[in-house]
C-alpha atoms as a PDB file:
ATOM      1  CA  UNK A   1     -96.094-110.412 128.654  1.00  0.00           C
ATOM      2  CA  UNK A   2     -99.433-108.524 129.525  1.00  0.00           C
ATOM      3  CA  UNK A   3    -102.522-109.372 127.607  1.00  0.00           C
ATOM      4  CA  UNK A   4    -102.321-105.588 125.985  1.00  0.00           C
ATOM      5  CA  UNK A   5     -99.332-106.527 124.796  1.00  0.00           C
ATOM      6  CA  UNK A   6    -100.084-110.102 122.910  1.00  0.00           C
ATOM      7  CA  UNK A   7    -103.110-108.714 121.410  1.00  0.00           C
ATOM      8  CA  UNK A   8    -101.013-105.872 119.548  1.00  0.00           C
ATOM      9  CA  UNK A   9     -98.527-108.237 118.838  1.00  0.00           C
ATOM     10  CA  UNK A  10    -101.046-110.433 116.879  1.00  0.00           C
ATOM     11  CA  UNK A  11    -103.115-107.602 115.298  1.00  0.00           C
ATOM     12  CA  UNK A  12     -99.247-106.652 114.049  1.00  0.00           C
ATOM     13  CA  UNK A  13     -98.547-110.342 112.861  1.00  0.00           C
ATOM     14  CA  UNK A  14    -101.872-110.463 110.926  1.00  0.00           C
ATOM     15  CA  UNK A  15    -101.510-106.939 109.380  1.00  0.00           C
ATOM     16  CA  UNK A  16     -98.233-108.044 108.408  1.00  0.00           C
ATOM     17  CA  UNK A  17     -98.928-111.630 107.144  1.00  0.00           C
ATOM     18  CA  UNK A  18    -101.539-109.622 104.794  1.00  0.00           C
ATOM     19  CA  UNK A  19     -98.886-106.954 103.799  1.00  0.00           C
ATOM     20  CA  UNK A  20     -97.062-110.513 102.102  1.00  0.00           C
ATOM     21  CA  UNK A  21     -99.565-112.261 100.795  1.00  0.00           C
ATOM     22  CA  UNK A  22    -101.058-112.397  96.916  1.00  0.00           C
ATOM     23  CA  UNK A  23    -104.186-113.788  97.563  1.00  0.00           C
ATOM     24  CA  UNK A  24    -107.202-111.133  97.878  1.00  0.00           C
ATOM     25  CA  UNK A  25    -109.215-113.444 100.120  1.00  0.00           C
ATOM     26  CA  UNK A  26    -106.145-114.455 102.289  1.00  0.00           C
ATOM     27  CA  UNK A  27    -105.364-110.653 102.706  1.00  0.00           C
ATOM     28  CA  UNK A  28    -109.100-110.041 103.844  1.00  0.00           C
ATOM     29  CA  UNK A  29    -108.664-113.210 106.422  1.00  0.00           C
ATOM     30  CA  UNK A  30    -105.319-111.638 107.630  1.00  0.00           C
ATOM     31  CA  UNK A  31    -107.255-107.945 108.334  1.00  0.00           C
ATOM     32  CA  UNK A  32    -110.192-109.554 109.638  1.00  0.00           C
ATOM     33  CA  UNK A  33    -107.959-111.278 112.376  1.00  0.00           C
ATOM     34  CA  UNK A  34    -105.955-107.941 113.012  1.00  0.00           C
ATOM     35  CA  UNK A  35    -109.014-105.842 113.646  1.00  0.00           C
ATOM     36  CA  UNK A  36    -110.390-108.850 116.009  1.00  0.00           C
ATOM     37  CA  UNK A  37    -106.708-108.435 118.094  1.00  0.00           C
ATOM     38  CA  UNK A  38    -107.198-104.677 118.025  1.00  0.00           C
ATOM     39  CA  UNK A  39    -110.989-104.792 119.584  1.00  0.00           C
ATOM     40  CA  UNK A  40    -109.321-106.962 122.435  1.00  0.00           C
ATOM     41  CA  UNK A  41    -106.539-105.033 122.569  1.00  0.00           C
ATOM     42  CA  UNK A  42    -109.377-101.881 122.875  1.00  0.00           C
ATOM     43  CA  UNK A  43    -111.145-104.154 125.502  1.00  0.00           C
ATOM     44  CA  UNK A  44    -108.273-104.720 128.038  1.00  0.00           C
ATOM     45  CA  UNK A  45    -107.292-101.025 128.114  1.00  0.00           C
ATOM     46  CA  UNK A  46    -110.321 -99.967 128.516  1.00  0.00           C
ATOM     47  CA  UNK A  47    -110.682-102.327 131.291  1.00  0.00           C
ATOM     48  CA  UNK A  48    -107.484-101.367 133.170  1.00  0.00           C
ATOM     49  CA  UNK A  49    -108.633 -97.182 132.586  1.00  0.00           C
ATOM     50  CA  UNK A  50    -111.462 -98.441 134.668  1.00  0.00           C
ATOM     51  CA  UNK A  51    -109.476-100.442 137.271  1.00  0.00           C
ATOM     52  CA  UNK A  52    -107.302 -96.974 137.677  1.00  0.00           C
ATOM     53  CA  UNK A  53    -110.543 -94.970 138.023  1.00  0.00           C
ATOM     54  CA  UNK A  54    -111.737 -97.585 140.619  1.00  0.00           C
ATOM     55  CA  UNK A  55    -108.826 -97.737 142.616  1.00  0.00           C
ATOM     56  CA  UNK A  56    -108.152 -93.657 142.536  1.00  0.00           C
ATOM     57  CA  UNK A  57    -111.665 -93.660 143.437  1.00  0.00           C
ATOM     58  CA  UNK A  58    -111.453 -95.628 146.404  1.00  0.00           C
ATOM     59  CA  UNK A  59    -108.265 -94.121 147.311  1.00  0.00           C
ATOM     60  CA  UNK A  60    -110.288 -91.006 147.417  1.00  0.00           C
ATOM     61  CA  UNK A  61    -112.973 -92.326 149.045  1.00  0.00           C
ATOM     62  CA  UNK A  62    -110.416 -93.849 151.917  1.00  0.00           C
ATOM     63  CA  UNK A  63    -108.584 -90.638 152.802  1.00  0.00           C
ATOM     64  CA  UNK A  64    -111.959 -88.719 153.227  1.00  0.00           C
ATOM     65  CA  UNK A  65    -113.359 -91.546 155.754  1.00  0.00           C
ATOM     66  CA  UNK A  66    -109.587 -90.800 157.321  1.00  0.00           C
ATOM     67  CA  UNK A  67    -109.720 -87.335 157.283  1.00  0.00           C
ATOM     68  CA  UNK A  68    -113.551 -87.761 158.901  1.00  0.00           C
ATOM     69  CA  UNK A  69    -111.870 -90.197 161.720  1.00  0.00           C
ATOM     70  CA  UNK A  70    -109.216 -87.682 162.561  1.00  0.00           C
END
């Protein structure tokens, strides 16, 4: 299981643990949590669009220095 994917599995447990419950303050706790799991979930994939960029980058970078050796 990647991180991605825990993250939006707990922002979907909170959400839904405050969908069931009565209590106003229990409900706010529950929404709180879920919007904490969705800024990590934000976090990682905008840490892996980086690692793409990165490694296309230096792919790039790689083929020129090739192309320059040829």
């Amino acid at each position: 299981m990647s991180m991605l994917q825990f993250y939006t599995e707990r922002s979907a447990d909170c959400r839904r643990d405050a969908d069931s419950t009565t209590l106003d303050n229990v409900r706010q706790r529950y929404l709180s949590a879920a919007l904490a799991w969705d800024n990590m979930a934000d976090r990682v994939r905008l840490t892996e669009a980086y690692r793409a960029d990165g490694v296309a980058r230096k792919a790039a970078e790689q083929s020129s220095v090739n192309e320059l050796a040829l």
